[in-house]
Protein backbone atom coordinates (compact mmCIF):
# COMPACT_ATOMS: atom_id res chain seq x y z
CA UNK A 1 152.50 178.14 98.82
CA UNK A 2 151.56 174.41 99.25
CA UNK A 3 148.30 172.52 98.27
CA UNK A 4 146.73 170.03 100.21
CA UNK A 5 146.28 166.55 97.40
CA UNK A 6 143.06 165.09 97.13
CA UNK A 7 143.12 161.89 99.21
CA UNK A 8 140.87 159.91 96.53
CA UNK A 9 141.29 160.56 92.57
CA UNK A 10 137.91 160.78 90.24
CA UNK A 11 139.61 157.31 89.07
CA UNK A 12 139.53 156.14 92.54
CA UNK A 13 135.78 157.22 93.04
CA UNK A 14 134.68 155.22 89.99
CA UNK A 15 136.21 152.08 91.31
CA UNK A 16 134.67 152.33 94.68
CA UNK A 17 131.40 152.66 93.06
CA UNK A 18 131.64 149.69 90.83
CA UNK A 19 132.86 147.37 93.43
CA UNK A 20 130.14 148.76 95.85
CA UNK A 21 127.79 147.81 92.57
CA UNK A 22 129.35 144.38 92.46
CA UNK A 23 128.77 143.48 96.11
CA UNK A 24 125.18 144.92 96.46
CA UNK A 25 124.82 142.44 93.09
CA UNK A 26 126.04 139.22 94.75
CA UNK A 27 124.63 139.84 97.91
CA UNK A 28 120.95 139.92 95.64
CA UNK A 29 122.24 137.01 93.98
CA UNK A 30 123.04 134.99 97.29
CA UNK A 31 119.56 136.24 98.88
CA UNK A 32 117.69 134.75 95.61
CA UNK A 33 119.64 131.40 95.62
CA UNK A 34 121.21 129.99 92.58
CA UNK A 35 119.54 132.13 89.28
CA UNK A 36 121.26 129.95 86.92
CA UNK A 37 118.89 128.01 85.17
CA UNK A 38 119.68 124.26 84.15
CA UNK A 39 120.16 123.10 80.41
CA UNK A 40 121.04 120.61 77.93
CA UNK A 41 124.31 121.13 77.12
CA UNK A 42 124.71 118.49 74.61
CA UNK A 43 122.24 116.70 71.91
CA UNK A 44 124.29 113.50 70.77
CA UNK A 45 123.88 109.73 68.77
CA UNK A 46 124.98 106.46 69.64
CA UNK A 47 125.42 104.49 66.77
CA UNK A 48 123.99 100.99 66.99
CA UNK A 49 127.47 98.99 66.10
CA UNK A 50 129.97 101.05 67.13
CA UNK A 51 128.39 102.39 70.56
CA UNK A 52 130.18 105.62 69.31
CA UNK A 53 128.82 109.04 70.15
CA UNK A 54 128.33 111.92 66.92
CA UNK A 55 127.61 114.78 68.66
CA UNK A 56 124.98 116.76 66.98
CA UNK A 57 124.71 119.73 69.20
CA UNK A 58 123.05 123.54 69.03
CA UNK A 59 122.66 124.24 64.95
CA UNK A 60 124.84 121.27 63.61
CA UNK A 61 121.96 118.69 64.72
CA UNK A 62 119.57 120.82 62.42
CA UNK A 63 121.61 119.86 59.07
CA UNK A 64 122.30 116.06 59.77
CA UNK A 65 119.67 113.19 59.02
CA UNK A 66 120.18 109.89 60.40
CA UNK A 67 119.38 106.77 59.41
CA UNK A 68 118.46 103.35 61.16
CA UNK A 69 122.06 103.33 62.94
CA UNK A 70 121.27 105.79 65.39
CA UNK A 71 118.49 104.70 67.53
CA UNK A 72 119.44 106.36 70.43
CA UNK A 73 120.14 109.98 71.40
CA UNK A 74 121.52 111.63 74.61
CA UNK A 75 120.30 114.56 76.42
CA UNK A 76 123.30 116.03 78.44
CA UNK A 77 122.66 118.56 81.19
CA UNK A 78 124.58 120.99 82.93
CA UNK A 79 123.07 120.10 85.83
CA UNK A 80 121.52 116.83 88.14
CA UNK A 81 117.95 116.76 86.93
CA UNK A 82 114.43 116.01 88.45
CA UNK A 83 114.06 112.81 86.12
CA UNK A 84 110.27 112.80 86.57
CA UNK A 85 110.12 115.85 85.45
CA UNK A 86 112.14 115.94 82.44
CA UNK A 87 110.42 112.02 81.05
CA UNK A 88 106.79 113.43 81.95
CA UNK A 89 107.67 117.14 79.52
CA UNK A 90 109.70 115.49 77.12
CA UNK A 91 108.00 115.55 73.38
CA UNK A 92 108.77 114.16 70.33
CA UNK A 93 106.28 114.91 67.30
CA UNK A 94 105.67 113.03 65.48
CA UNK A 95 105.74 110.64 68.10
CA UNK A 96 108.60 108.14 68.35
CA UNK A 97 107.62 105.14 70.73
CA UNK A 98 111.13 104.60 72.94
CA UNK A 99 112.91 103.71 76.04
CA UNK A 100 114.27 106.09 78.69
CA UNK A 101 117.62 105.06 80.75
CA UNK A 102 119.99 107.60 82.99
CA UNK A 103 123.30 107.94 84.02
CA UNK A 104 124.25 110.90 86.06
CA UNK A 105 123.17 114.04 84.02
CA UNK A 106 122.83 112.24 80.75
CA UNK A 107 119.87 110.73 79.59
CA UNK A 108 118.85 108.23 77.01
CA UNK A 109 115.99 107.65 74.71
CA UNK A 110 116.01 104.38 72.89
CA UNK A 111 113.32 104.18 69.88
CA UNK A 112 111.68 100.85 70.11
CA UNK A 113 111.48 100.89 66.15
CA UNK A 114 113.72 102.87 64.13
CA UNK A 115 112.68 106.20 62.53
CA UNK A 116 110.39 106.07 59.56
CA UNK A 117 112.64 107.47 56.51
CA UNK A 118 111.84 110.52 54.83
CA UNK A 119 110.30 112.49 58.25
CA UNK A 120 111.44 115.23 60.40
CA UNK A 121 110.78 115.27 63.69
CA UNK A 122 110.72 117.78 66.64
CA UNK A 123 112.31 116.83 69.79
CA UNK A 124 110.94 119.75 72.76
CA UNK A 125 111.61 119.92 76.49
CA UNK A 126 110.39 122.35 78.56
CA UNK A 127 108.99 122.94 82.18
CA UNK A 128 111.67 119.86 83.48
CA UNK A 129 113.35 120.76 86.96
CA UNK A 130 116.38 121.15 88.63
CA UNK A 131 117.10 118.26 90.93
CA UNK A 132 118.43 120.21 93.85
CA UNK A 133 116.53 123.21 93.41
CA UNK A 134 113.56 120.63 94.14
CA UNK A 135 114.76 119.21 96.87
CA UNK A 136 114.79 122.63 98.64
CA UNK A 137 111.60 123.42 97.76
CA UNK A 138 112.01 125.49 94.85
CA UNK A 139 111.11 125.51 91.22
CA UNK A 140 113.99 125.07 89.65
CA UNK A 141 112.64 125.21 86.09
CA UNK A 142 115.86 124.72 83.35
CA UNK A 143 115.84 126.64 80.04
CA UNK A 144 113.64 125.40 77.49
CA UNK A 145 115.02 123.24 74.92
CA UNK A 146 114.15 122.56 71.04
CA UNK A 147 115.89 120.95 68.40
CA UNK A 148 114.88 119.11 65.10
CA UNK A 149 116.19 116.35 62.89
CA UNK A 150 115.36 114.25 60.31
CA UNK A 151 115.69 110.67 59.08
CA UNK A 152 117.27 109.58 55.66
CA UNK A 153 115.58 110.22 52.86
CA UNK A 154 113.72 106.54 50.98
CA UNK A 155 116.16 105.73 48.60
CA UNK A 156 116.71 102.97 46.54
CA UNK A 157 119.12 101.51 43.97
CA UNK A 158 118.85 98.91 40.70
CA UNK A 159 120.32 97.74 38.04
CA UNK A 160 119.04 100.03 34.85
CA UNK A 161 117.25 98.07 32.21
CA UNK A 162 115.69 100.74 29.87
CA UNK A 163 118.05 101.97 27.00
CA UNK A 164 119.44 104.77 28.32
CA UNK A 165 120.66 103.37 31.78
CA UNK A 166 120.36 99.39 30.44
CA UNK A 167 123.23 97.67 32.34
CA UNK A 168 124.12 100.83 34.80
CA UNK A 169 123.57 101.24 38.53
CA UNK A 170 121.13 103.81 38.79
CA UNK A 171 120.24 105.26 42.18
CA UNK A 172 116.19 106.38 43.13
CA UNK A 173 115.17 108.78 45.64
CA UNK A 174 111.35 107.93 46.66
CA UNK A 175 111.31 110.69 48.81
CA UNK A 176 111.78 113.51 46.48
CA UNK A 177 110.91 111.47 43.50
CA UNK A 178 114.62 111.78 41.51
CA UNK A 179 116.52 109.73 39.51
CA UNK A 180 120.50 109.90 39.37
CA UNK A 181 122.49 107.11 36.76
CA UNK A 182 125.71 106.32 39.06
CA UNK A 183 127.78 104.28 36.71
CA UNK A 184 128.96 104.97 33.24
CA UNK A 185 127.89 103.73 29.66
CA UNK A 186 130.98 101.00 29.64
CA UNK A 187 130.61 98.82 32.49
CA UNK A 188 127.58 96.68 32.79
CA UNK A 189 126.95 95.97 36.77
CA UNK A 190 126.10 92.56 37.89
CA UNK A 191 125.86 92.74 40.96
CA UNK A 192 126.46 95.98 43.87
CA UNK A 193 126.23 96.15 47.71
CA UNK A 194 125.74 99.76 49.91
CA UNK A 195 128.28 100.72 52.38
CA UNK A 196 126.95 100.90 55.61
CA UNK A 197 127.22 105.01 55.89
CA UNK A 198 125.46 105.44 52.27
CA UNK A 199 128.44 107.42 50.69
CA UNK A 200 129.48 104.86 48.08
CA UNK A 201 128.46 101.36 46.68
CA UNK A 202 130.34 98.45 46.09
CA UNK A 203 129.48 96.78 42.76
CA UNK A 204 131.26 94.44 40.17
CA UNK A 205 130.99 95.05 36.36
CA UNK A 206 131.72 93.72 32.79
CA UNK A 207 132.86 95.80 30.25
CA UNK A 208 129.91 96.89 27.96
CA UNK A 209 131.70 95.41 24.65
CA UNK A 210 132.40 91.83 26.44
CA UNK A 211 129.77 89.04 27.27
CA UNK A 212 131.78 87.24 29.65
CA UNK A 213 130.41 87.66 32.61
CA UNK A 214 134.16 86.16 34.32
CA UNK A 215 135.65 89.26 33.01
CA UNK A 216 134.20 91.32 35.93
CA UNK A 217 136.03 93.82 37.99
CA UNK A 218 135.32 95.37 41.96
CA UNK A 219 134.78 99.01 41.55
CA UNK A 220 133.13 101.62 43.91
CA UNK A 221 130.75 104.72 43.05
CA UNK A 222 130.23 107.55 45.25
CA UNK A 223 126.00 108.32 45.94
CA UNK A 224 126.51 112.13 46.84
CA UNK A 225 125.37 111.74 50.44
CA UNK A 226 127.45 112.38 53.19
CA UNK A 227 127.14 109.99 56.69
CA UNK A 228 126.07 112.01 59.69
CA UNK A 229 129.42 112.34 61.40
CA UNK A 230 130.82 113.55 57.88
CA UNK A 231 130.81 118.02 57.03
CA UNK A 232 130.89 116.60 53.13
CA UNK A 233 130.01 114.90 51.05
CA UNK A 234 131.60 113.22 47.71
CA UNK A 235 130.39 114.10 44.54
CA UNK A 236 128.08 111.52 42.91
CA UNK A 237 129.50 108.83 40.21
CA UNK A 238 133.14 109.45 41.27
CA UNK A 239 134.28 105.38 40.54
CA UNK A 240 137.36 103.86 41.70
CA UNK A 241 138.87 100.45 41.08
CA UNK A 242 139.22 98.13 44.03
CA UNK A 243 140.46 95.07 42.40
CA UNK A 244 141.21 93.88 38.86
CA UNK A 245 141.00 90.66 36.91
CA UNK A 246 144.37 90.40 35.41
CA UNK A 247 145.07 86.98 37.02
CA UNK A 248 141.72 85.69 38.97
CA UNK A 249 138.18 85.72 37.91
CA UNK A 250 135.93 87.99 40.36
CA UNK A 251 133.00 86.11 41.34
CA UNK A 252 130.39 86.81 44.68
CA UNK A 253 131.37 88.94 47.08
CA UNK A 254 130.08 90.34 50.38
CA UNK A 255 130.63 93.66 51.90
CA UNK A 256 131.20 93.75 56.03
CA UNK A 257 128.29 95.49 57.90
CA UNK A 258 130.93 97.89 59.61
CA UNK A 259 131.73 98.50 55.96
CA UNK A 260 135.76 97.80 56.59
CA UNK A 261 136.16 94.43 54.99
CA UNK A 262 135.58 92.74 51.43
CA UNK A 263 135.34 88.91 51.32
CA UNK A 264 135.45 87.86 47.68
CA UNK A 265 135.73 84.45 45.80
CA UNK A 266 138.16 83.97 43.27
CA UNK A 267 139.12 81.80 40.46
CA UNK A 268 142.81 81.42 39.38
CA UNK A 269 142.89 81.59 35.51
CA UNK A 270 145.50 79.41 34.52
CA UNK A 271 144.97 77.07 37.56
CA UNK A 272 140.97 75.75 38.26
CA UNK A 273 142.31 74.07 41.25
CA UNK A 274 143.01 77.31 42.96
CA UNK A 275 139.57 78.81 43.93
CA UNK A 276 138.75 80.35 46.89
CA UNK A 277 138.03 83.22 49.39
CA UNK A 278 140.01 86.11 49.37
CA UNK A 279 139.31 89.14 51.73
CA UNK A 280 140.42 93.04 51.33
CA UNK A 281 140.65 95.77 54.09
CA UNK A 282 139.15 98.88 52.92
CA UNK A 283 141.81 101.52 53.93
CA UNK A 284 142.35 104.83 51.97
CA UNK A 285 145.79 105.30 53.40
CA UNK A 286 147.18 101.64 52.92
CA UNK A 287 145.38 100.79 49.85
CA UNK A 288 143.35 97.62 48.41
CA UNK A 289 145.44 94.70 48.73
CA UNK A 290 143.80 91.35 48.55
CA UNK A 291 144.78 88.41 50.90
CA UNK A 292 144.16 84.57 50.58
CA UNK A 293 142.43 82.70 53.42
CA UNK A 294 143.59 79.62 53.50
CA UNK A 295 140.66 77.16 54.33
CA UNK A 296 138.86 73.97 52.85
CA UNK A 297 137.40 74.69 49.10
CA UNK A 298 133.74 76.45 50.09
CA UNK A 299 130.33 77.01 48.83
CA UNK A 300 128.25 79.98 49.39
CA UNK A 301 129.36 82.59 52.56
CA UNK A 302 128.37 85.62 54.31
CA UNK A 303 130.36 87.99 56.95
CA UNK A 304 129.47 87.46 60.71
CA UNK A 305 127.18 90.63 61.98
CA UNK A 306 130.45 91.78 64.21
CA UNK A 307 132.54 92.23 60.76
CA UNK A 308 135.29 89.57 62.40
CA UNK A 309 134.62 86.18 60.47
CA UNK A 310 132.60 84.46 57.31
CA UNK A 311 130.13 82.19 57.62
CA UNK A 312 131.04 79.44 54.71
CA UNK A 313 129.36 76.19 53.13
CA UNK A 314 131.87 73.28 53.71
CA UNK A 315 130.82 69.83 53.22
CA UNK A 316 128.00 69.17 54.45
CA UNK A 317 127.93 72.08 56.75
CA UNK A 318 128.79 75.60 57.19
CA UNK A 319 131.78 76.70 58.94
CA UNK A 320 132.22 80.12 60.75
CA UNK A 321 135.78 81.28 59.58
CA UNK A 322 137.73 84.48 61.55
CA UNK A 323 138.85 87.13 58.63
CA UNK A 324 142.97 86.32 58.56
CA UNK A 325 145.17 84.94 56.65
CA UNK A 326 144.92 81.20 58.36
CA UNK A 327 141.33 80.36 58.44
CA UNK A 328 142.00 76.84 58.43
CA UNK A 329 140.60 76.45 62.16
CA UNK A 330 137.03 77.17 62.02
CA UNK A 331 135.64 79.47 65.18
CA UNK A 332 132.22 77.22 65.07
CA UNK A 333 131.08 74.37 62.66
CA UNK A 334 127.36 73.74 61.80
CA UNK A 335 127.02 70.42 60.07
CA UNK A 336 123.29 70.12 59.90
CA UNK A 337 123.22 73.04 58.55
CA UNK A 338 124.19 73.75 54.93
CA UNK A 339 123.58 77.46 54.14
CA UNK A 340 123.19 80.74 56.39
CA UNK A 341 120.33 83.12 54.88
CA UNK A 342 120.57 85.80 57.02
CA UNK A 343 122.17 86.95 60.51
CA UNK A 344 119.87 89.08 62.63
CA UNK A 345 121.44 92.83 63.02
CA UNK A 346 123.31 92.14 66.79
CA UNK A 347 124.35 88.51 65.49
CA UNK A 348 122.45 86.89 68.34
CA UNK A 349 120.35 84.88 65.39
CA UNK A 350 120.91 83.38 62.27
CA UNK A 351 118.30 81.96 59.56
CA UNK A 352 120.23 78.59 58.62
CA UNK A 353 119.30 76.05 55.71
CA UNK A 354 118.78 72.54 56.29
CA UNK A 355 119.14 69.94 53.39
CA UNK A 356 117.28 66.90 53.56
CA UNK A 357 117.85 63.90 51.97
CA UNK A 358 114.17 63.70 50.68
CA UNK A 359 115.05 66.90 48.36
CA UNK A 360 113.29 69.03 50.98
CA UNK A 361 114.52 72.15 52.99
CA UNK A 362 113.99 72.94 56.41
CA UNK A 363 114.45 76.75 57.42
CA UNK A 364 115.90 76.92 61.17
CA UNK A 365 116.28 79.81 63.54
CA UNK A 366 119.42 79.30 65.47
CA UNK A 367 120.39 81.62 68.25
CA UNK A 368 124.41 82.20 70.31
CA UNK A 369 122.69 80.21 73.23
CA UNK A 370 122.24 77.11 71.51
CA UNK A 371 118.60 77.23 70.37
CA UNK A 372 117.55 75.33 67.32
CA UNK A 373 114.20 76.10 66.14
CA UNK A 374 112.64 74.95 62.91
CA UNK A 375 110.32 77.76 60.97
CA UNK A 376 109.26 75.74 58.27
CA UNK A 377 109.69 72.83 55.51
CA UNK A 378 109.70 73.21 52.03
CA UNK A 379 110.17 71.26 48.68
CA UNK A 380 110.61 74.33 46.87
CA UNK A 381 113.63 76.98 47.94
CA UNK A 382 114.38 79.49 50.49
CA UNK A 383 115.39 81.74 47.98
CA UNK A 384 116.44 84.65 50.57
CA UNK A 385 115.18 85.54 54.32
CA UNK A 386 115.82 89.13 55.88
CA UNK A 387 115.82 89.79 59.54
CA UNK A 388 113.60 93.10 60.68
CA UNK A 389 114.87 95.97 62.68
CA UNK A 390 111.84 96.93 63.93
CA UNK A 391 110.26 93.61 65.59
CA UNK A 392 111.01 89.68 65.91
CA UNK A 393 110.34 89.06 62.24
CA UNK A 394 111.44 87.16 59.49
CA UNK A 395 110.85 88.38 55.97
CA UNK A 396 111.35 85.33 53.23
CA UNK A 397 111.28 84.76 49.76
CA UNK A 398 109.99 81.05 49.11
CA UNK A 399 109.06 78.88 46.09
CA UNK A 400 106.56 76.14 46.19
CA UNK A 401 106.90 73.15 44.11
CA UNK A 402 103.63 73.26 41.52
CA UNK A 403 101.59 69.48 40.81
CA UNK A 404 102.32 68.92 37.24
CA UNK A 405 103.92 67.11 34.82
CA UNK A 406 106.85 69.95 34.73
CA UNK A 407 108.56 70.99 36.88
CA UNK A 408 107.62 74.43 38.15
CA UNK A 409 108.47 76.56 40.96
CA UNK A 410 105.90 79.78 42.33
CA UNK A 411 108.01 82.52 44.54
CA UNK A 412 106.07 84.12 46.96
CA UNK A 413 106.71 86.43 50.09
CA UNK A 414 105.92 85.29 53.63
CA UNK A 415 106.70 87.01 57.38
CA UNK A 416 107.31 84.22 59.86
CA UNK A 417 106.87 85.52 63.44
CA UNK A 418 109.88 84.41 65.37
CA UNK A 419 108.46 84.06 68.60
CA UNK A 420 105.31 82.10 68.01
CA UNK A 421 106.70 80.37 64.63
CA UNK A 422 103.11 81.71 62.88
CA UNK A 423 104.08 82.24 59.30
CA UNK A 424 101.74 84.94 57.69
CA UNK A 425 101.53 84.79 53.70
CA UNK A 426 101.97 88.48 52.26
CA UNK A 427 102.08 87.88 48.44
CA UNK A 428 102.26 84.96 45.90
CA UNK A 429 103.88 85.83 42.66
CA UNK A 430 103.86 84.44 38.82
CA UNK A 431 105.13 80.95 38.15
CA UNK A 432 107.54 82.65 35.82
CA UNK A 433 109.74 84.38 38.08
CA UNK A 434 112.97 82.27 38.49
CA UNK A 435 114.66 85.14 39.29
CA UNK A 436 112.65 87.48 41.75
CA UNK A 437 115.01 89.66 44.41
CA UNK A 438 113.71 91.14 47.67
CA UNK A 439 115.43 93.82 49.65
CA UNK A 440 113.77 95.38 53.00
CA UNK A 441 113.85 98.78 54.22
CA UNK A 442 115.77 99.92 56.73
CA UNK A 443 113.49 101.18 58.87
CA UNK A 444 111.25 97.92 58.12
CA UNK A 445 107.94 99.68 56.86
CA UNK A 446 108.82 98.68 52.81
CA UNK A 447 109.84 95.67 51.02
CA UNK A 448 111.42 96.28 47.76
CA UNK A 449 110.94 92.88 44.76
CA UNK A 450 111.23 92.92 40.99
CA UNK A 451 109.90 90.66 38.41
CA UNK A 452 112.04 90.13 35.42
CA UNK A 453 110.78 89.32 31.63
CA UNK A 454 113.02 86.71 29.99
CA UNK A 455 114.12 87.49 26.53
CA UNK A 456 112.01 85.16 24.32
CA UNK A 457 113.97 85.64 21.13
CA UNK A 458 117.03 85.19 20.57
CA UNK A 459 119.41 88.06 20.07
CA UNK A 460 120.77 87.91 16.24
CA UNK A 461 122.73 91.20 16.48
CA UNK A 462 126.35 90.66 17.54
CA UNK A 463 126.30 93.86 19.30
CA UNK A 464 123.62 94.16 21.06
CA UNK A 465 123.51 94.43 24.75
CA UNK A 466 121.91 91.53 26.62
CA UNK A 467 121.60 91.81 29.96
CA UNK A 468 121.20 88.21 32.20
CA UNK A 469 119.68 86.95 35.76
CA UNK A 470 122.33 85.09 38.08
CA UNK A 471 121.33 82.09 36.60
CA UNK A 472 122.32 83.51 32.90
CA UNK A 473 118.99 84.08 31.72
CA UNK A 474 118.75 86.63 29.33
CA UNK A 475 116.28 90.11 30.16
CA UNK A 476 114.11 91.42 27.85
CA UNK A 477 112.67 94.07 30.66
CA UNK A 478 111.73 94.31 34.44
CA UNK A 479 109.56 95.94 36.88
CA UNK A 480 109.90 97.18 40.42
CA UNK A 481 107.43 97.14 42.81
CA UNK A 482 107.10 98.35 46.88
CA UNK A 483 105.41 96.25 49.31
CA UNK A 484 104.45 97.88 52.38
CA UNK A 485 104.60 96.87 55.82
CA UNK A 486 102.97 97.66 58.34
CA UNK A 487 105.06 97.78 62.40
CA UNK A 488 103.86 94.96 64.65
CA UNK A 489 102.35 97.19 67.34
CA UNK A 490 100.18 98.39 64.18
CA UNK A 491 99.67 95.31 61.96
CA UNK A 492 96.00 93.40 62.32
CA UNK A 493 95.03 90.11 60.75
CA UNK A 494 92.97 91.92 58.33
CA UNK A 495 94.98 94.57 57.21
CA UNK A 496 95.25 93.73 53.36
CA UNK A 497 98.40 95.16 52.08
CA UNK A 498 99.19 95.50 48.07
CA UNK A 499 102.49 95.83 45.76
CA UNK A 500 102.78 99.63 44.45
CA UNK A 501 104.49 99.24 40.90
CA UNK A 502 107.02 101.87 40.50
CA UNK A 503 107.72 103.79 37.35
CA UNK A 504 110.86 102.48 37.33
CA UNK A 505 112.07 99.89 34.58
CA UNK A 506 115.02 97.55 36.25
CA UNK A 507 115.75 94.56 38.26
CA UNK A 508 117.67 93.60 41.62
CA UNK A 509 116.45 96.36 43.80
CA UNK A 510 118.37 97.15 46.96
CA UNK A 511 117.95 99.92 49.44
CA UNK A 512 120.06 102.57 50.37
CA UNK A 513 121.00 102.29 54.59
């Protein structure tokens, strides 16, 4: 006896049902029009120097806080967006004045200032529409977006001059109100530049049991923060050696603003007639080995803003040197001009020192397209000028020459507008201090000074510590105060703005990037 066989299996049913499932789906998909809702698909940085992207997307943007670098992020979306849309719903509390730009399905918002340090912000976008779903007359509304993130913390660094961290890089943060010593017991630091990124310093040191300021040695200390493109972070106080004494005195240095380059002068030991500028790539892999540039004997010098040459006092006039070996064919010569003060962040301006031959100084704003303005005339110094990040402003620290039958110099602070040449006075200081420091903030709202005590007595003990200015003038103690400053959107005529003393006791203040 034969049976008839089923023409369709149970297995057979079941996948006739799903695809008949699957086809009535699409078909209420194609009837609706495209369901998918737009979104930002990426949340990224551009960093100021590099033009480099971080990308800071979904939760890893909630960890990382930026600092003045990164003035621009990028909204990427997954699809062509309604661009009135998204810059009329797009929120940012607290508010961050900026610029918006496009290109394609990324967008860009520039801050006009940088961030204020220390704050988190809130970046929201919601109710923004599709571009083509608007052009066929639907709504087209994308996914709602939220993300936060947060600016550097205020942090500052000095040289220690109570007794427990006299003589030691010690490192301040003013936002949570801590205090970390950096550097050990036996060096004594004289003097210490930031890498750009925040994760170490560079600093040269003594030995704590010798006076001689020419026995100093290049050494770097981790801070315990980690850059934003970096998972981790070093340990704090880790210190390695970067270069040694054995054969050449260490004197100045500068650090490159990319952070990649140390320009150093040195002084042979046995020979005084070899004395010059040496300059060291900073490469983990290849190590720390110095190279001569071979120029004309110089005075004082600073790196170029791109990281690619040193500005250098020759002669009469300063000479901008490329970073090789044979620098002996200057890129530009200034020979009015006998000392740069400062460089403006993009290089485009320079603050340049004029010496007169009636003992007076004239301070000069020189730009890349020739410009030569002068700011002011002195008969005291231009001690140091700082260019601000946030608007067309030049910070200085001046002396004025006091009537009298000594001679006596009186620092004070001043902010020279660069565009109408106004100079507006912000604090005069004590006669006394020879030896005042200023450092500004990198998001421009603070302006760091300290005001040293000279030793009056002299030191009998043969081993006692005795710490000394630039000029070699011994400390007895110091103070550090905080000027703010207010943005110039925000600052009025009659604002009145006053020094906060800090409870900290030391003296050449810097701040952290």
């Amino acid at each position: 006896m034969t049976t008839k066989k089923a023409i369709f299996q149970p297995l057979d049913w079941i996948a006739i049902a799903l695809m008949l499932l699957l086809i009535l789906i699409i078909g209420l998909l194609i009837s609706q029009g495209n369901a998918v809702k737009a979104n930002v698909r990426e949340f990224t940085w551009k960093h100021v120097q590099t033009e480099e992207k971080d990308i800071l997307t979904n939760d890893a943007s909630q960890d990382k806080k930026i600092g003045a670098e990164y003035k621009t992020f990028i909204l990427t979306f997954s699809r062509p967006m309604d661009t009135k849309s998204v810059e009329e719903n797009l929120k940012i509390e607290p508010p961050l004045a900026g610029t918006i730009s496009w290109a394609g399905r990324r967008m860009g918002y520039t801050f006009i200032t940088p961030a204020p340090y220390g704050t988190t912000y809130k970046v929201q976008l919601k109710d923004a529409k599709d571009k083509f779903a608007v052009q066929g007359g639907k709504k087209g509304v994308m996914q709602p977006f939220s993300t936060t993130f947060s600016t550097r913390d205020r942090i500052l660094l000095y040289i220690g001059a109570e007794q427990e961290d006299q003589g030691r890089l010690v490192l301040y943060n003013l936002t949570q109100e801590q205090k970390k010593i950096l550097t050990p017991k036996d060096l004594v630091v004289l003097d210490f530049q930031p890498f750009p990124d925040g994760e170490k310093i560079l600093f040269s040191a003594r030995p704590a049991n010798n006076q001689d300021i020419l026995s100093a040695q290049l050494y770097t200390v981790t801070t315990g923060f980690s850059a934003p493109h970096h998972q981790n972070a070093e340990s704090a106080s880790k210190i390695d050696l970067i270069l040694d004494n054995k054969d050449y005195q260490n004197l100045k240095f500068d650090l490159s603003p990319d952070g990649q380059t140390i320009v150093i002068q040195r002084g042979n030991k046995t020979n005084p007639n070899d004395f010059g500028l040496w300059f060291i790539p900073v490469n983990r892999d290849t190590g720390n080995t110095p190279q001569r540039l071979q120029s004309q004997p110089g005075g004082d010098f600073m790196i170029t803003p791109d990281s690619k040459a040193v500005a250098v006092a020759q002669g009469q006039g300063t000479a901008i040197l490329p970073l090789q070996a044979d620098g002996t064919k200057p890129l530009d010569f200034f020979p009015q001009f006998g000392l740069v003060q400062a460089f403006s962040p993009d290089g485009s301006q320079a603050a340049m020192v004029k010496f007169n031959t009636d003992y007076t100084r004239d301070l000069f704003l020189v730009t890349n397209q020739g410009v030569q303005k002068k700011l002011l005339t002195t008969k005291g110094s231009i001690v140091k000028c700082q260019f601000d990040t946030a608007s067309p402003t030049l910070y200085c620290l001046l002396t004025q020459l006091l009537p009298g039958e000594f001679y006596q110099e009186q620092p004070y602070l001043v902010a020279i507008d660069l565009k109408t040449g106004k100079q507006k006075p912000l604090l005069v200081l004590p006669p006394d201090q020879r030896n005042v420091q200023m450092s500004l903030s990198p998001d421009g709202l603070g302006l760091l000074f300290d005001q040293v005590v000279s030793q009056t007595t002299p030191v009998t003990s043969p081993d006692a510590q005795v710490l000394t200015t630039e000029d070699g003038e011994a400390i007895a103690t110091s103070s550090l105060w905080l000027m703010p400053l207010l943005p110039i959107i925000d600052s009025q005529e009659t604002a009145e703005l006053k020094p906060e003393q800090l409870p900290l006791v030391g003296f050449h203040p810097r701040w952290l990037p």
